[in-house]
C-alpha atoms as a PDB file:
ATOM      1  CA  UNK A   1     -19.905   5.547  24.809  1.00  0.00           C
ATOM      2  CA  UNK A   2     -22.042   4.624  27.416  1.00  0.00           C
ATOM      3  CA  UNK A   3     -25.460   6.207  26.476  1.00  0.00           C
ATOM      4  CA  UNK A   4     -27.008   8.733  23.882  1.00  0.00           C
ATOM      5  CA  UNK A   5     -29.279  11.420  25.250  1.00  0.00           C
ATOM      6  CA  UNK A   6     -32.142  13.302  23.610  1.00  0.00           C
ATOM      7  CA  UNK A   7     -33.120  16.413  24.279  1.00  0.00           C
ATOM      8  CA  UNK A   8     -34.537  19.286  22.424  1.00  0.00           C
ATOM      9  CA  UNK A   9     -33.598  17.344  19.585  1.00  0.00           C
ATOM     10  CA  UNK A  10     -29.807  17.263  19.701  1.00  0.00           C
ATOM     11  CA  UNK A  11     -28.345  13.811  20.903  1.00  0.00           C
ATOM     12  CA  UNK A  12     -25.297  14.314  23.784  1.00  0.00           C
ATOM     13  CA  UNK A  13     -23.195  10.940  23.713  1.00  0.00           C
ATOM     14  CA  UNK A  14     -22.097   9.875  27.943  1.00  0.00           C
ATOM     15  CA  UNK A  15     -18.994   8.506  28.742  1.00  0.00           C
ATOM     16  CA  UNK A  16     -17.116   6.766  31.384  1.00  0.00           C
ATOM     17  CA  UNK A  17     -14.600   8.502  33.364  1.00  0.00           C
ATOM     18  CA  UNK A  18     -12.639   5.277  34.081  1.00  0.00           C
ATOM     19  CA  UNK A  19     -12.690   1.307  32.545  1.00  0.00           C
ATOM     20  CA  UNK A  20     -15.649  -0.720  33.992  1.00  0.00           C
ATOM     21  CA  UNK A  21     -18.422  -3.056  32.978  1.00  0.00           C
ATOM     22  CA  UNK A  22     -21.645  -2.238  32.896  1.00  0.00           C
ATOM     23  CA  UNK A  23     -23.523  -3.985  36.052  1.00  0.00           C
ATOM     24  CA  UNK A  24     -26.803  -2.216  35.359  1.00  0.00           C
ATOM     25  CA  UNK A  25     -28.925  -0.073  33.509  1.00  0.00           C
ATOM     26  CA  UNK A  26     -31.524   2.059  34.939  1.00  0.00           C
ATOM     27  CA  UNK A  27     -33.391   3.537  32.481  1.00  0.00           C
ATOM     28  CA  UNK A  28     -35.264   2.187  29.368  1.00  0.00           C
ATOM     29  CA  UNK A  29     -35.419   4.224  25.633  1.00  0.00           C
ATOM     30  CA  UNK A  30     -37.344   6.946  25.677  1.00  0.00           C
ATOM     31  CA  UNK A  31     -38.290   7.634  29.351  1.00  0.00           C
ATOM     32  CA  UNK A  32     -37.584  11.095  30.852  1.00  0.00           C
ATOM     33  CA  UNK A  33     -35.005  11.041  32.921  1.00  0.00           C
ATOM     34  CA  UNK A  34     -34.240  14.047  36.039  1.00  0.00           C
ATOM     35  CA  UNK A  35     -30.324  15.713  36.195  1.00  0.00           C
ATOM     36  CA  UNK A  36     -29.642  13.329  39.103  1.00  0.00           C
ATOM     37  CA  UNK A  37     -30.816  10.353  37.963  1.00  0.00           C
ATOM     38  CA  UNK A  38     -28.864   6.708  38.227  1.00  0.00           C
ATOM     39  CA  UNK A  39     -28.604   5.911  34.517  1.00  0.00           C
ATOM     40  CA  UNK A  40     -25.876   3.291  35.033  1.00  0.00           C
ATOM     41  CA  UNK A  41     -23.688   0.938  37.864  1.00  0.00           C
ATOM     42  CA  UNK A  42     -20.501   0.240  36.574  1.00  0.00           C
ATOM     43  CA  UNK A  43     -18.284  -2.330  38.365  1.00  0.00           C
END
């Protein structure tokens, strides 16, 4: 798993569609993110 989301109080768990590392993160806990937001570069 990649990242937990929060909203409306239920948590939604992302993951990868393929093997990577993570090369970045874009977003810190608790800030609001937008539906096409960069969350995460993977390399």
């Amino acid at each position: 798993m990649l990242l937990t989301i929060e909203a409306m109080k239920m948590e939604t768990g992302l993951h990868a569609d393929r093997d990577g590392v993570v090369k970045a993160v874009h977003v810190r806990p608790g800030e609001q993110i937008d539906a096409k937001d960069l969350l995460v570069e993977m390399e």
